[in-house]
N, C-alpha and C. Protein backbone atom coordinates (compact mmCIF):
# COMPACT_ATOMS: atom_id res chain seq x y z
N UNK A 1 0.82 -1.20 0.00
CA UNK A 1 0.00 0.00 0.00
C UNK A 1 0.86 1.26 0.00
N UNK A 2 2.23 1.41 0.68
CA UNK A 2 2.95 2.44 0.90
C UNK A 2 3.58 2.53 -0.29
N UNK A 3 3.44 2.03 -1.25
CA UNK A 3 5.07 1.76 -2.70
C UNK A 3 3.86 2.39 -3.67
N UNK A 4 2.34 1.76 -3.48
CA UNK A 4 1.43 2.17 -4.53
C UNK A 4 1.01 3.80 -4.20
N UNK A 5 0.99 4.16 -2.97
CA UNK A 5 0.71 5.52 -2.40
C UNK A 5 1.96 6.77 -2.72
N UNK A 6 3.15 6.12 -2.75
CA UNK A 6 4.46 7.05 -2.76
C UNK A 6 4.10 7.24 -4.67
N UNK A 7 4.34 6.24 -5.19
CA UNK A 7 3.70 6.02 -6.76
C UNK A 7 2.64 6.60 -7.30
N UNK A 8 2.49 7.03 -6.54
CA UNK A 8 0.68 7.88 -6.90
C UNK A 8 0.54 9.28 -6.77
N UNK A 9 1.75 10.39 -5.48
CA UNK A 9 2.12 11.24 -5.53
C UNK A 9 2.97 12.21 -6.90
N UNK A 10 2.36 13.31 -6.87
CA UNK A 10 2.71 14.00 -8.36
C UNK A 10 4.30 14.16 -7.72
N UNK A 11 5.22 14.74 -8.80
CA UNK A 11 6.38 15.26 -8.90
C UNK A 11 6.65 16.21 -7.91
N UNK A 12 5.52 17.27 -8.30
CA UNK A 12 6.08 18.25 -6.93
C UNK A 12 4.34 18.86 -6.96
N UNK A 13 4.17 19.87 -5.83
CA UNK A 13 2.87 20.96 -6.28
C UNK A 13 3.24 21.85 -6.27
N UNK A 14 2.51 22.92 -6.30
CA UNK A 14 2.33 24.20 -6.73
C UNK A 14 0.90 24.95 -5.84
N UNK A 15 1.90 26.14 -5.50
CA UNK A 15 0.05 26.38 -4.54
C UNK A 15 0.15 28.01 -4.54
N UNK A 16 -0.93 28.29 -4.41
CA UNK A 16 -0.50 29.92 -4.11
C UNK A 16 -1.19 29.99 -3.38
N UNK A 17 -0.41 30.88 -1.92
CA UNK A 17 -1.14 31.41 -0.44
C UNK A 17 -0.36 32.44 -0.19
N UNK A 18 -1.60 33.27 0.35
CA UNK A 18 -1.50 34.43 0.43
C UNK A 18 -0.58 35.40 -0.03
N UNK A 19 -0.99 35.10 -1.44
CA UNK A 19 -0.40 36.17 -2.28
C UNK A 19 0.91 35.84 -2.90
N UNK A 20 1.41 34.47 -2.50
CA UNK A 20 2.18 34.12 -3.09
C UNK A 20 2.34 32.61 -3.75
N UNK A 21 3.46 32.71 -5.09
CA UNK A 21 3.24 30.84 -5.37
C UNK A 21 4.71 30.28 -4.95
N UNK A 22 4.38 29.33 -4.67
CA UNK A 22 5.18 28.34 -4.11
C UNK A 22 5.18 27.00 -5.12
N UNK A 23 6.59 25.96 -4.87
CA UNK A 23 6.57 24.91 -5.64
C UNK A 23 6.88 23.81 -4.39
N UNK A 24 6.48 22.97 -3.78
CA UNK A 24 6.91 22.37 -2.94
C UNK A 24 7.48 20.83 -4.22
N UNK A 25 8.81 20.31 -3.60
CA UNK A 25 9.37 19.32 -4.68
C UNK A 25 10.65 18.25 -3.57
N UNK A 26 10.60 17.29 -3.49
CA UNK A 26 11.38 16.69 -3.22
C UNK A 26 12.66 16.81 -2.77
N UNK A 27 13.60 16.79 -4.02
CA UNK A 27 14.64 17.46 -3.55
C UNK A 27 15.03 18.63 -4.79
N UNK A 28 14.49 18.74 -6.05
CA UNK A 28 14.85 19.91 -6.51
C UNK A 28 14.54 19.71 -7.92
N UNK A 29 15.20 20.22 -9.05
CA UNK A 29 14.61 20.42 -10.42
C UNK A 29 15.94 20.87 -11.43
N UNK A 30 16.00 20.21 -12.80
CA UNK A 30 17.22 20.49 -13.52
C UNK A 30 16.57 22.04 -14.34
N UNK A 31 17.81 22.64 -12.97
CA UNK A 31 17.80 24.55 -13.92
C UNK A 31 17.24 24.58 -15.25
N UNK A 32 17.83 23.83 -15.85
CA UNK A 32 17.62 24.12 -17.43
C UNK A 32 16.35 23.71 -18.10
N UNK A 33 15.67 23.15 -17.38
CA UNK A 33 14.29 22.79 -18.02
C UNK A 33 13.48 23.44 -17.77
N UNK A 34 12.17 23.38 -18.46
CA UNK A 34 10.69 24.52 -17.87
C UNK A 34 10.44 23.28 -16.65
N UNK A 35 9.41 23.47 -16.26
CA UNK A 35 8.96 22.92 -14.92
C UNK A 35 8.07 22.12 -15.24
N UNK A 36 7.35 21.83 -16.14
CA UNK A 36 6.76 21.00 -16.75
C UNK A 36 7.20 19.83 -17.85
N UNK A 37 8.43 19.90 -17.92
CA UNK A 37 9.14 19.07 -18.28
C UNK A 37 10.44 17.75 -17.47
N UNK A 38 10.32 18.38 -16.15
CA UNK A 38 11.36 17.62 -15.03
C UNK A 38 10.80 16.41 -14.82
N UNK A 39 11.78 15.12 -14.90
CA UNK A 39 11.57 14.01 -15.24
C UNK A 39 11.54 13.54 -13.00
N UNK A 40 10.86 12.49 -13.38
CA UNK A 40 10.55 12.42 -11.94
C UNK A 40 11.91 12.17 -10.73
N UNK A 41 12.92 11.55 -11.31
CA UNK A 41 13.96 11.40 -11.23
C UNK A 41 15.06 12.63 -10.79
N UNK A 42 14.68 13.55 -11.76
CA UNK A 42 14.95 15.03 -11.55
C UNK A 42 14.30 15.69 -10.07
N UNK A 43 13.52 15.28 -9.89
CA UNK A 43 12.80 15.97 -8.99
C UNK A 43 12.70 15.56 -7.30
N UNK A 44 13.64 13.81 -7.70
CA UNK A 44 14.03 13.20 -6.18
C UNK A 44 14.87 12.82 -5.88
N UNK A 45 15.88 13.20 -6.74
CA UNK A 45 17.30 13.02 -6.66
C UNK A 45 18.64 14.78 -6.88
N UNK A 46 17.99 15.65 -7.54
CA UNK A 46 18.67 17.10 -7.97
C UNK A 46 19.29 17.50 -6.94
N UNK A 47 19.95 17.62 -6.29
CA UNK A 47 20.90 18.64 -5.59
C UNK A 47 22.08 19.86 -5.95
N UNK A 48 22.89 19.97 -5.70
CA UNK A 48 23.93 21.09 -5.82
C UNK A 48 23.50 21.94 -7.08
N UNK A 49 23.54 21.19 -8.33
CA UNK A 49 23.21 22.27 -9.77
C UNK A 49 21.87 23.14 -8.89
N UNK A 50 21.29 22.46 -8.23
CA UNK A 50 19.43 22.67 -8.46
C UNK A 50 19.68 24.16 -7.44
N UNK A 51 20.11 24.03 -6.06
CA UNK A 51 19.88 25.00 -5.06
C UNK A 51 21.64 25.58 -5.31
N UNK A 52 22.17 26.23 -6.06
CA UNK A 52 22.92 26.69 -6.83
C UNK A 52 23.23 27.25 -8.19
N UNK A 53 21.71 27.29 -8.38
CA UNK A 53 20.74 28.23 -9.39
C UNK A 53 19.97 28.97 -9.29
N UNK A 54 19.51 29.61 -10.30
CA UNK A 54 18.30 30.83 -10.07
C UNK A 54 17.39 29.44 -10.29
N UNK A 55 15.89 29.81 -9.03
CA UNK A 55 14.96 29.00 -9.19
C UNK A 55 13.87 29.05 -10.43
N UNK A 56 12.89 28.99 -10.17
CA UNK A 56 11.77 29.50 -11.69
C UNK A 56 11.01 31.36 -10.75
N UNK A 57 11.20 31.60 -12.01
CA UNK A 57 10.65 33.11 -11.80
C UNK A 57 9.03 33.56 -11.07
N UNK A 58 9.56 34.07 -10.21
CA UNK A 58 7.76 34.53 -9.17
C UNK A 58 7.86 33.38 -8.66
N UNK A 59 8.69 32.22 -8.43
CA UNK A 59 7.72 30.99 -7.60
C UNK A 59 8.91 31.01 -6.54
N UNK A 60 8.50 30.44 -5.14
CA UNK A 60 9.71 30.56 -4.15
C UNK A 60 9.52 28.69 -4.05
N UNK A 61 10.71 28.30 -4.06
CA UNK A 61 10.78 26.73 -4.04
C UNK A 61 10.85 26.37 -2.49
N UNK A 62 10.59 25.16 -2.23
CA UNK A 62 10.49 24.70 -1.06
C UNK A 62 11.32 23.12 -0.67
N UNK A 63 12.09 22.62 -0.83
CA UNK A 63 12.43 21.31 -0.93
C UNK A 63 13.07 20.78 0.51
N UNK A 64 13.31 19.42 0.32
CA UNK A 64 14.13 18.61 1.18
C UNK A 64 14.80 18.02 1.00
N UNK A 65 15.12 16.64 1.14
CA UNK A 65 16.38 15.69 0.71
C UNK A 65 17.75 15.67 0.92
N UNK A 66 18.00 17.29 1.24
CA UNK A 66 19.47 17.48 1.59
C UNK A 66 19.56 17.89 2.79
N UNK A 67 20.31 17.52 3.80
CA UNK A 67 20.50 18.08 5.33
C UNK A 67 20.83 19.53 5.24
N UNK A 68 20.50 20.31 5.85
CA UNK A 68 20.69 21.64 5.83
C UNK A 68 22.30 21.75 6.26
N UNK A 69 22.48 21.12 7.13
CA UNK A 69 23.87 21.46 7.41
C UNK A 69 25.05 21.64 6.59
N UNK A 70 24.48 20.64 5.29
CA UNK A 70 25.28 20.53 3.80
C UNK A 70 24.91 21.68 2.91
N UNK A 71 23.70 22.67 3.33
CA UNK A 71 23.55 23.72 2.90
C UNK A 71 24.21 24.80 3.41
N UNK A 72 24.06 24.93 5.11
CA UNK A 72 24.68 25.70 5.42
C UNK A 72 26.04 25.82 5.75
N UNK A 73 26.53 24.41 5.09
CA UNK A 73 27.87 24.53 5.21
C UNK A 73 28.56 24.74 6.93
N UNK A 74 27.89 24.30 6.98
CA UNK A 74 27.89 23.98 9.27
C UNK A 74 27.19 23.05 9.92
N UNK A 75 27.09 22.51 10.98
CA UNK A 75 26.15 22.00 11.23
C UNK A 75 25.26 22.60 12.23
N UNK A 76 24.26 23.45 11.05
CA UNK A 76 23.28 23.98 11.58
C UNK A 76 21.97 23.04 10.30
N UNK A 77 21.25 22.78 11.57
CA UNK A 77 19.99 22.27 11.13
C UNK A 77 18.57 22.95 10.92
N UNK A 78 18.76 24.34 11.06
CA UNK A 78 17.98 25.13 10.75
C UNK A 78 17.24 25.05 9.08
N UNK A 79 15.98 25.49 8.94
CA UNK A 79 16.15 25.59 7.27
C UNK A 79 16.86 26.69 6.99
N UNK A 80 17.49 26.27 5.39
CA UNK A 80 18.77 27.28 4.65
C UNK A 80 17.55 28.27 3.95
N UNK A 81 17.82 29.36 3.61
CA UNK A 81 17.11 29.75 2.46
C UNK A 81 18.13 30.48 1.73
N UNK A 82 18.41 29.96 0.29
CA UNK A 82 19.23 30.34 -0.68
C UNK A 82 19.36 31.79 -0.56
N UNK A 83 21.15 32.22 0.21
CA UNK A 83 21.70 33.43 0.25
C UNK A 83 22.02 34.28 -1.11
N UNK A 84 21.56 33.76 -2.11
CA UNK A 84 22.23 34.52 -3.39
C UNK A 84 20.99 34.86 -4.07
N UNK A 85 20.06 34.21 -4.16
CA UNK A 85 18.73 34.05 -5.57
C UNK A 85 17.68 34.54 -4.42
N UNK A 86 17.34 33.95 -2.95
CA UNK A 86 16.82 34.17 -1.92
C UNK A 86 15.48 33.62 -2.70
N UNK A 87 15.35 32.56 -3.61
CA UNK A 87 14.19 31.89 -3.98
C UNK A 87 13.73 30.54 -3.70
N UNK A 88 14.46 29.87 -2.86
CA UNK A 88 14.24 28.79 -2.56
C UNK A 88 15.24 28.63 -1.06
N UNK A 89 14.02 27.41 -0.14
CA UNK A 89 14.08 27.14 1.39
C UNK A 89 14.19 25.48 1.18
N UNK A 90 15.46 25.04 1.91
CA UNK A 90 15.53 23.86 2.06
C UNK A 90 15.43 23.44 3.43
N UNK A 91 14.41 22.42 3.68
CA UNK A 91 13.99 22.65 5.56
C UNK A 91 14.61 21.21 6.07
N UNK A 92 15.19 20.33 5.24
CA UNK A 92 15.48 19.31 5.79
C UNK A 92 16.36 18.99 6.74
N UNK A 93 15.99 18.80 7.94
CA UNK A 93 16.70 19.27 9.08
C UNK A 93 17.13 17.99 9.64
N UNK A 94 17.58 17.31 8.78
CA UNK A 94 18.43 15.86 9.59
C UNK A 94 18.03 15.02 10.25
N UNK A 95 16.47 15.43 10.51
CA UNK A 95 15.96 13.93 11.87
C UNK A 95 15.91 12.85 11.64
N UNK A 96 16.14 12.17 10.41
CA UNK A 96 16.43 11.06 10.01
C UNK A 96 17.81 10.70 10.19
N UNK A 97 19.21 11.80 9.78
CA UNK A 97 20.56 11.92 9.62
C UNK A 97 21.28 11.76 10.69
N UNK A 98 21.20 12.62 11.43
CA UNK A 98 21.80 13.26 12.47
C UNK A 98 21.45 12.76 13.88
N UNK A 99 22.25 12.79 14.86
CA UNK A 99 22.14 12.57 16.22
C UNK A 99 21.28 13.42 16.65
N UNK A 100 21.86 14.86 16.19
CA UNK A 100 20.94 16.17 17.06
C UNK A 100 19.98 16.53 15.95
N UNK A 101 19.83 16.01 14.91
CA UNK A 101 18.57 16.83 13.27
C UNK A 101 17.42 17.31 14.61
N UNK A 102 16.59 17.83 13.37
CA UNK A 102 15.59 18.20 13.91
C UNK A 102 14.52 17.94 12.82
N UNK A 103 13.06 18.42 12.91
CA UNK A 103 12.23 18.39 11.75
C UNK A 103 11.48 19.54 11.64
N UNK A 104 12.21 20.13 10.57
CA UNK A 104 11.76 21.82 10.14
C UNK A 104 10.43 21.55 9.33
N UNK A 105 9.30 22.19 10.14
CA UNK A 105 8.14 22.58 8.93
C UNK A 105 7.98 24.00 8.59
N UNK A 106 7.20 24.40 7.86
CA UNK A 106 6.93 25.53 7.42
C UNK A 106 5.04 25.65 7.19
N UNK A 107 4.54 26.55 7.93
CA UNK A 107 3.09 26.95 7.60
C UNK A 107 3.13 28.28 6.84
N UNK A 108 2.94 27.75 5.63
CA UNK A 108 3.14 29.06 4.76
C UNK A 108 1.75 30.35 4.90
N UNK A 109 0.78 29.87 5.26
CA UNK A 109 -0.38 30.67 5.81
C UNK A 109 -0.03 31.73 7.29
N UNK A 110 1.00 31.75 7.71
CA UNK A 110 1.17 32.32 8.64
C UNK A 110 2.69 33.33 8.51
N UNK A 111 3.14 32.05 7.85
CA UNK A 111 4.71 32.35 7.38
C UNK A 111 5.83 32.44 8.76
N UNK A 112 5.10 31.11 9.58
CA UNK A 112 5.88 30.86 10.89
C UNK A 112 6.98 28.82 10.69
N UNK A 113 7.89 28.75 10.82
CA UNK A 113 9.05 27.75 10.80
C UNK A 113 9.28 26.98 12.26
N UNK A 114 7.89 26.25 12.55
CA UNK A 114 7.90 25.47 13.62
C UNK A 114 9.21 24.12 13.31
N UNK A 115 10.02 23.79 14.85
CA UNK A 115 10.70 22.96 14.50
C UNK A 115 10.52 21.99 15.56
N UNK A 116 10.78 20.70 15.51
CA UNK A 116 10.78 19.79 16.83
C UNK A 116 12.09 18.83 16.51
N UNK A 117 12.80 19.17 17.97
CA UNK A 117 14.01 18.22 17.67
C UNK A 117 13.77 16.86 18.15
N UNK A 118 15.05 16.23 17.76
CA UNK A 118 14.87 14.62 18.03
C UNK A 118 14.35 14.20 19.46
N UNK A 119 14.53 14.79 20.72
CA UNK A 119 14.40 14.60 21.66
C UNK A 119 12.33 14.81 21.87
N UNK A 120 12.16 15.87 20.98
CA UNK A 120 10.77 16.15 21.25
C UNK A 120 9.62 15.02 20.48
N UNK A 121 10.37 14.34 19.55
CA UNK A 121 9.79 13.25 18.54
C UNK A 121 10.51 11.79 19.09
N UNK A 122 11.30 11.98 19.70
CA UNK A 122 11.91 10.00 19.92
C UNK A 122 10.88 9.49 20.85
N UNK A 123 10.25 7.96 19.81
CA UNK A 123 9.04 7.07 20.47
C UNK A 123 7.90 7.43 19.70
N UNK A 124 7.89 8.55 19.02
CA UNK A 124 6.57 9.12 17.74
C UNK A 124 6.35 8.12 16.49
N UNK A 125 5.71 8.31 16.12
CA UNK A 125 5.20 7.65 15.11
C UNK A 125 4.80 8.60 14.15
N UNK A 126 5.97 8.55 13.22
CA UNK A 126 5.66 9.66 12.22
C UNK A 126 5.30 9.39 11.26
């Protein structure tokens, strides 16, 4: 049921709240293509080219897959949000990775970055 359910999820979405659009995606998208062309593969595997580019225009990207700490080049588990383009937030905060990760969400309706570290989730059922 979980292989037919993961299989059944689109590539990435697309949403617009409050006033803004967003792309939420896996782990990222090959620069060079339109967005309607990224092969699914592209879209759960992309790193370094992907958040080391300009994102797609008016949309602020949202991804995971990569530990932030490999973003921020520290080990900070905070989400990164791209210092150069400032168009895309990578929130993946290691709670799978890491001893200390954490699990960064984002409520884009509020535009508040709730986080819970490992200690606040060990014994959960996520």
């Amino acid at each position: 049921d979980m292989i037919s359910y993961v299989d059944a999820c689109p590539k990435y979405v697309e949403l617009h709240v409050e006033g803004k659009d967003y792309i939420l995606v896996h782990a990222g998208f090959n620069p060079e293509k339109p967005l309607i062309e990224q092969s699914e593969e592209e879209c759960v595997w992309m790193r370094d080219w992907f958040y080391m580019s300009p994102g797609m225009e008016n949309k602020f990207i949202i991804f995971g897959h990569t530990p932030t700490p490999h973003l921020h080049g520290k080990p900070c588990y905070d989400p990164w949000i791209d210092p150069v383009y400032k168009d895309k937030m990578g929130i993946d905060g290691g709670l799978g990775s890491y001893e200390d990760g954490q699990l960064n969400c984002i409520c884009l309706n509020h535009q508040t970055l709730p986080v819970l570290g490992k200690k606040d989730v060990e014994g959960e059922v996520l």
